[in-house]
C-alpha atoms as a PDB file:
ATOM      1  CA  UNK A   1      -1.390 -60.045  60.079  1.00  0.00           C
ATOM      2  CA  UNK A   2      -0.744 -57.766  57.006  1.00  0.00           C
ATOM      3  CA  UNK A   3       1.139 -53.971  57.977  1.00  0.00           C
ATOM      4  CA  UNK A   4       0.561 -51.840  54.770  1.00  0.00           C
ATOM      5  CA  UNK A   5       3.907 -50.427  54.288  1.00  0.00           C
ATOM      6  CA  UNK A   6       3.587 -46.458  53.540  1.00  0.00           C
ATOM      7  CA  UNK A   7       2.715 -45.431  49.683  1.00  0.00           C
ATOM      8  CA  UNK A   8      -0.023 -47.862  50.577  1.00  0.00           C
ATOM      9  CA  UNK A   9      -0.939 -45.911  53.610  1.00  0.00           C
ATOM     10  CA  UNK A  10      -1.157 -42.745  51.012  1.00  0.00           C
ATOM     11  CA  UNK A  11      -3.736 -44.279  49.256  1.00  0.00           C
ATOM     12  CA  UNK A  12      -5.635 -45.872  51.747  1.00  0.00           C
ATOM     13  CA  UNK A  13      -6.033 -41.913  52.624  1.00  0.00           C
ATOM     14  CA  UNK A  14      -6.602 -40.288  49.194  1.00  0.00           C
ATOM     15  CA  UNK A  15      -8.993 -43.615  48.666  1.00  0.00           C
ATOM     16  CA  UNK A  16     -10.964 -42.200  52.029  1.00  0.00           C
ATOM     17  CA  UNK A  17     -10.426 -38.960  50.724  1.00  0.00           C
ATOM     18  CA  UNK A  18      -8.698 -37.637  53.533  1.00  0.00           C
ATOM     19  CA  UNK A  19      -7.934 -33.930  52.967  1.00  0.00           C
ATOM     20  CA  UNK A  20      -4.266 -32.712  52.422  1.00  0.00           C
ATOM     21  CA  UNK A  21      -4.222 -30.835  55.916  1.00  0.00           C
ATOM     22  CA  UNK A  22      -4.640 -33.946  58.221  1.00  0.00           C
ATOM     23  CA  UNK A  23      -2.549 -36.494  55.738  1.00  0.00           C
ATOM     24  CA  UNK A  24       0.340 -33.284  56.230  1.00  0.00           C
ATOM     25  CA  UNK A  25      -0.353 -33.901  60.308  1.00  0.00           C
ATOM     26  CA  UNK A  26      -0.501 -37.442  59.315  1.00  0.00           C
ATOM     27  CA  UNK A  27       3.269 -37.128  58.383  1.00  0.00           C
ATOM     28  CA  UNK A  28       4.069 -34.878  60.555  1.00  0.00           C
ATOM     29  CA  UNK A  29       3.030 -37.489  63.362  1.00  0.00           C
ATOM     30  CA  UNK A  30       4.780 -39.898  61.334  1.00  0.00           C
ATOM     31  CA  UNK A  31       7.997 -38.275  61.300  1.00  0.00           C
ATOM     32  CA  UNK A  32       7.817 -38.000  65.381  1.00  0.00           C
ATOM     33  CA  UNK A  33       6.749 -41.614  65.630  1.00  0.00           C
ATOM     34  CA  UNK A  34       9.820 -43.073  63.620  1.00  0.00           C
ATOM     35  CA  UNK A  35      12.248 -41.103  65.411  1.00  0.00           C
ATOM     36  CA  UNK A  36      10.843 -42.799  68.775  1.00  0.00           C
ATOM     37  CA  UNK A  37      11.016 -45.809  67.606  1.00  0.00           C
ATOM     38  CA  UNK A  38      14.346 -45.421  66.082  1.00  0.00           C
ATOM     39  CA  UNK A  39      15.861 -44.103  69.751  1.00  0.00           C
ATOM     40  CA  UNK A  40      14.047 -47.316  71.295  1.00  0.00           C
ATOM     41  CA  UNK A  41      15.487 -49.616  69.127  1.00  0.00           C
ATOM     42  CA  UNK A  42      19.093 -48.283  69.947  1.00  0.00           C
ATOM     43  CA  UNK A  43      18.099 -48.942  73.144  1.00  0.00           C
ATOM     44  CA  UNK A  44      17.605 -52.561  71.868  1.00  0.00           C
ATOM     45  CA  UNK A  45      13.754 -52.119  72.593  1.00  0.00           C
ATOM     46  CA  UNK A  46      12.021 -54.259  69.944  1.00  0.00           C
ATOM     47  CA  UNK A  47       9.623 -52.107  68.329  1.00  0.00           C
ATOM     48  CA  UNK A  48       7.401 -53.053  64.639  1.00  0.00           C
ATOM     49  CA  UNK A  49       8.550 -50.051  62.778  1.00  0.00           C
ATOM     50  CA  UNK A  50       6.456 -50.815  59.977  1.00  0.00           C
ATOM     51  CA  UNK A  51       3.180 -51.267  62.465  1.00  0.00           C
ATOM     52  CA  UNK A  52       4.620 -47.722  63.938  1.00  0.00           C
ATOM     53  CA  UNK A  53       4.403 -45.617  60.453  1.00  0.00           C
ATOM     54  CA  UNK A  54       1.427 -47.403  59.147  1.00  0.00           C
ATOM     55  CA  UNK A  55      -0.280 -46.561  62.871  1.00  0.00           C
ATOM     56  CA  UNK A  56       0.942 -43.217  62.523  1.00  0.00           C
ATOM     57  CA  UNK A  57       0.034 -42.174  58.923  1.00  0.00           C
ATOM     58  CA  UNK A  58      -3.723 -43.837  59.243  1.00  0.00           C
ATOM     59  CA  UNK A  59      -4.413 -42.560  62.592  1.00  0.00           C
ATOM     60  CA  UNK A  60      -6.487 -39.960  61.598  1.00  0.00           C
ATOM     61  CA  UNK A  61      -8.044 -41.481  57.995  1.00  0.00           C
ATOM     62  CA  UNK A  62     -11.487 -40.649  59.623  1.00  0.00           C
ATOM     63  CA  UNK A  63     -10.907 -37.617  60.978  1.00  0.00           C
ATOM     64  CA  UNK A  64     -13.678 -36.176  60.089  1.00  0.00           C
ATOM     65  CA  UNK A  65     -16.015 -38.240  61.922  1.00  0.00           C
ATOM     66  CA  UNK A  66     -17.026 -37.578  65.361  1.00  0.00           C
ATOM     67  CA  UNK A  67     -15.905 -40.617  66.917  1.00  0.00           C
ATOM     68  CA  UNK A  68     -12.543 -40.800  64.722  1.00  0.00           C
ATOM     69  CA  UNK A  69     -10.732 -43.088  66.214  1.00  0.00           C
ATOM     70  CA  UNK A  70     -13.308 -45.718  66.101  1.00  0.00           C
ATOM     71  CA  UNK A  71     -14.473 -45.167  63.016  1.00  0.00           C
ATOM     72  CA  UNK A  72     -10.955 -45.265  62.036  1.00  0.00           C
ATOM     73  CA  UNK A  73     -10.427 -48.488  63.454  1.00  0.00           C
ATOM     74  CA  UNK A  74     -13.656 -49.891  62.124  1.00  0.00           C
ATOM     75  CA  UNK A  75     -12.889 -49.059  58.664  1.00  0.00           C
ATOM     76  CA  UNK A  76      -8.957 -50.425  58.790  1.00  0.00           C
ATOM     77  CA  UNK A  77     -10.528 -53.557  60.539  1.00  0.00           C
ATOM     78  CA  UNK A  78     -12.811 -54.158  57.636  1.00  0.00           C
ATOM     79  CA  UNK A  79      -9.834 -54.037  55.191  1.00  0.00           C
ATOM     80  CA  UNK A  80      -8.069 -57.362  57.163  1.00  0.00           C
ATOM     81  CA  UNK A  81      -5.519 -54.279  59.035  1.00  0.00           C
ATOM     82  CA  UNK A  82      -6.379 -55.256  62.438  1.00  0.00           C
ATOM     83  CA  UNK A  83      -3.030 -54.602  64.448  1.00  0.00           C
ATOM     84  CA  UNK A  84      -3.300 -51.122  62.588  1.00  0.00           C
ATOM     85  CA  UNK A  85      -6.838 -50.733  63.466  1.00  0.00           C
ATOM     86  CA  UNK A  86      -5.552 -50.986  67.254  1.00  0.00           C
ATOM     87  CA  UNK A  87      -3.193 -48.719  66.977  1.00  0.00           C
ATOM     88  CA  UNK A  88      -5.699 -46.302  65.549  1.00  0.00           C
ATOM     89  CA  UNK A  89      -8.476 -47.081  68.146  1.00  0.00           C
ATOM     90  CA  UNK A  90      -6.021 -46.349  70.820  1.00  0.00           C
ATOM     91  CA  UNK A  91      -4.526 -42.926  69.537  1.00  0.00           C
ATOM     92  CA  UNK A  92      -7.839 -40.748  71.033  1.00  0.00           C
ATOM     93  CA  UNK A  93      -8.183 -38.888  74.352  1.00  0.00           C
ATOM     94  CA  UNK A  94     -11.606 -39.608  75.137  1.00  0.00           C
ATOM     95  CA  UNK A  95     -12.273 -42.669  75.768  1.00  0.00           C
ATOM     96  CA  UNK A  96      -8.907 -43.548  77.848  1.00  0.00           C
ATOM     97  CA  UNK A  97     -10.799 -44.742  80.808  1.00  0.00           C
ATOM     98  CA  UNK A  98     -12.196 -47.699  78.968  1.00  0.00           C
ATOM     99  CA  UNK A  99      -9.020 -50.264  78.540  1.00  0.00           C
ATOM    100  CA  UNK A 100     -10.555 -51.207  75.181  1.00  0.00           C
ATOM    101  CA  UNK A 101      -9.192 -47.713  73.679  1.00  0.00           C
ATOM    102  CA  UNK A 102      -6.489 -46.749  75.970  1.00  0.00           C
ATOM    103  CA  UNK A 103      -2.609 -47.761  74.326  1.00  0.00           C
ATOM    104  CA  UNK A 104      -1.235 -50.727  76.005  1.00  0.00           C
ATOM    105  CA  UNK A 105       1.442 -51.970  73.093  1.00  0.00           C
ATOM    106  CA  UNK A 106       4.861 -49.881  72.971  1.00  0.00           C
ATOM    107  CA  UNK A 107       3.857 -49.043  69.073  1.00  0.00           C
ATOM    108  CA  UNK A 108       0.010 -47.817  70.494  1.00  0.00           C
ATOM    109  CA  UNK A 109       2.182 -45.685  73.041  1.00  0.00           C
ATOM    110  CA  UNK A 110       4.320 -44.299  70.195  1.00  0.00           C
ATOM    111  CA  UNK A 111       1.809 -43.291  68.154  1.00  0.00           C
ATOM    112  CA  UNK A 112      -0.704 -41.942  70.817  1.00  0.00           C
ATOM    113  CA  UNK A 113       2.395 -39.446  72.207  1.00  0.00           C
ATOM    114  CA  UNK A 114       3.282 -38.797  68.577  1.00  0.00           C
ATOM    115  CA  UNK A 115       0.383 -37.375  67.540  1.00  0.00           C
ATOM    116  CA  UNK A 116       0.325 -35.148  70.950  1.00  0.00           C
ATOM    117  CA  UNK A 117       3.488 -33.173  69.640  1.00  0.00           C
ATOM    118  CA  UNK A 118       2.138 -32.223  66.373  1.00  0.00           C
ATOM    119  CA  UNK A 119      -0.211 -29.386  65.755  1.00  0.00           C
ATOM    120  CA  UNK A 120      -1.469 -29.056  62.129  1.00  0.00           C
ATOM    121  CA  UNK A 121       1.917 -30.095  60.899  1.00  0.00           C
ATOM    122  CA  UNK A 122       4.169 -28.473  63.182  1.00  0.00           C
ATOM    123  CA  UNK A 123       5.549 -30.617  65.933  1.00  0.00           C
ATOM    124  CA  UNK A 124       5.414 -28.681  69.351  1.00  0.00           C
ATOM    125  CA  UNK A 125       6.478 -29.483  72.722  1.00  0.00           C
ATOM    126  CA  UNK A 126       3.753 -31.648  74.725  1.00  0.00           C
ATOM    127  CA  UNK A 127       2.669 -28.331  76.775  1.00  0.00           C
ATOM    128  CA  UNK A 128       2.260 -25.984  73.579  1.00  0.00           C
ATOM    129  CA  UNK A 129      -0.264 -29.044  72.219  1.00  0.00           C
ATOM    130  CA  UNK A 130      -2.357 -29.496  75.260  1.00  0.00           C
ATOM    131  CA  UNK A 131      -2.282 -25.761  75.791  1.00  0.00           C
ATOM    132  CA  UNK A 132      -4.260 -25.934  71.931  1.00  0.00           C
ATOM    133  CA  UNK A 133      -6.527 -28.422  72.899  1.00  0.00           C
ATOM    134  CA  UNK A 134      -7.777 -27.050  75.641  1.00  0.00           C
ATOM    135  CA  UNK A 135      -8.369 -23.417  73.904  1.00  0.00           C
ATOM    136  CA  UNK A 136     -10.025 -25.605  70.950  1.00  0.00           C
ATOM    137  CA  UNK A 137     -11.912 -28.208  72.451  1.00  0.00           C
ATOM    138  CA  UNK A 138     -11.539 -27.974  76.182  1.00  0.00           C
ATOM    139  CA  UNK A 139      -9.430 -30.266  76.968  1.00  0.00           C
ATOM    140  CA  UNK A 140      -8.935 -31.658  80.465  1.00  0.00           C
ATOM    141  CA  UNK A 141      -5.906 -31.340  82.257  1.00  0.00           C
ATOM    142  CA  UNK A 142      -6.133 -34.815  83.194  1.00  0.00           C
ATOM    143  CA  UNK A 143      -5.569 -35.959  79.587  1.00  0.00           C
ATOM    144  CA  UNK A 144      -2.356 -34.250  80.305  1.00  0.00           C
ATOM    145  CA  UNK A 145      -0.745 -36.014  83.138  1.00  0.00           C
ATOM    146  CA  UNK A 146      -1.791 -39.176  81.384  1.00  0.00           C
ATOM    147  CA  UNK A 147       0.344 -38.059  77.904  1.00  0.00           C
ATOM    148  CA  UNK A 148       3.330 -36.921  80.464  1.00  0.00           C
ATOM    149  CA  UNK A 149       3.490 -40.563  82.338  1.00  0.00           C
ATOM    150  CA  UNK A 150       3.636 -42.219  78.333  1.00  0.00           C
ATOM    151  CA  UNK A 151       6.324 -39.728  77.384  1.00  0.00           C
ATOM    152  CA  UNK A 152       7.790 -40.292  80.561  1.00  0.00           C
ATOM    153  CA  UNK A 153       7.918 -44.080  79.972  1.00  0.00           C
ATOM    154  CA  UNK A 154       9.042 -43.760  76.064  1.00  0.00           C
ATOM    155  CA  UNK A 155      11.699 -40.631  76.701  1.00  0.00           C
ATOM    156  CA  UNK A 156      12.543 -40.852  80.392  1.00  0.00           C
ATOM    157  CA  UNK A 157      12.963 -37.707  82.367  1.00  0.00           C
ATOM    158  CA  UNK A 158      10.791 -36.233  84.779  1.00  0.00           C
END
């Protein structure tokens, strides 16, 4: 299955006509993701870097959408980028009950933690980004324990 490697990625989003704020989160997430990915793999961990930067800079291409993430998905599905389109699908908060949208793959993990340490386009610690959510959209604390076990599981540490 075809991985768009990143300059397509940029114009998937200015295609989509994603605005300049969330492609700058988009990279921001990005830059997170790869360095994850990059400490894994030293840790012989055998990670799809290319499925981890393409997840991470199209994981928001429908941001603007209420249900994002799926209509993310649906829209990267329809262009044959289906392992993407995962990734995508399985980057949101909430919907993590259902197994269909929760990350399973070590690249959906990446990915879904990566884009809790970035706020705009500043990367933050994990407790600085839920502390934003929860001011902006109310964010349960649950959501948090759930992002600690993955970071837990990717990083290590208590």
């Amino acid at each position: 299955m075809r991985i768009p490697f990143a300059e397509e990625c940029f114009k998937i989003m200015t295609e989509h006509q994603v605005p300049e704020h969330i492609i700058a989160h988009s990279k921001a997430v990005c830059d997170v993701a790869t360095d994850i990915a990059e400490k894994l793999t030293k840790d012989n961990i055998k990670i799809d870097k290319d499925l981890v930067i393409a997840g991470a800079l199209l994981h928001d291409v429908r941001k603007l959408e209420k249900d994002h993430a799926f209509a993310g998905a649906k829209l990267l599905e329809g262009m044959g980028l289906i392992r993407v389109a995962r990734i995508v699908k399985a980057h949101g908060l909430y919907r993590l009950e259902d197994e269909n949208f929760a990350p399973r793959t070590i690249e959906e993990k990446i990915v879904f933690y990566a884009d809790k340490r970035v706020v705009h386009d500043k990367i933050v610690s994990l407790e600085d980004r839920f502390k934003y959510l929860k001011e902006r959209y109310g964010t349960e604390d649950k959501f948090y324990h759930y992002t600690k076990k993955i970071e837990k599981e990717l990083l290590g540490g208590s």
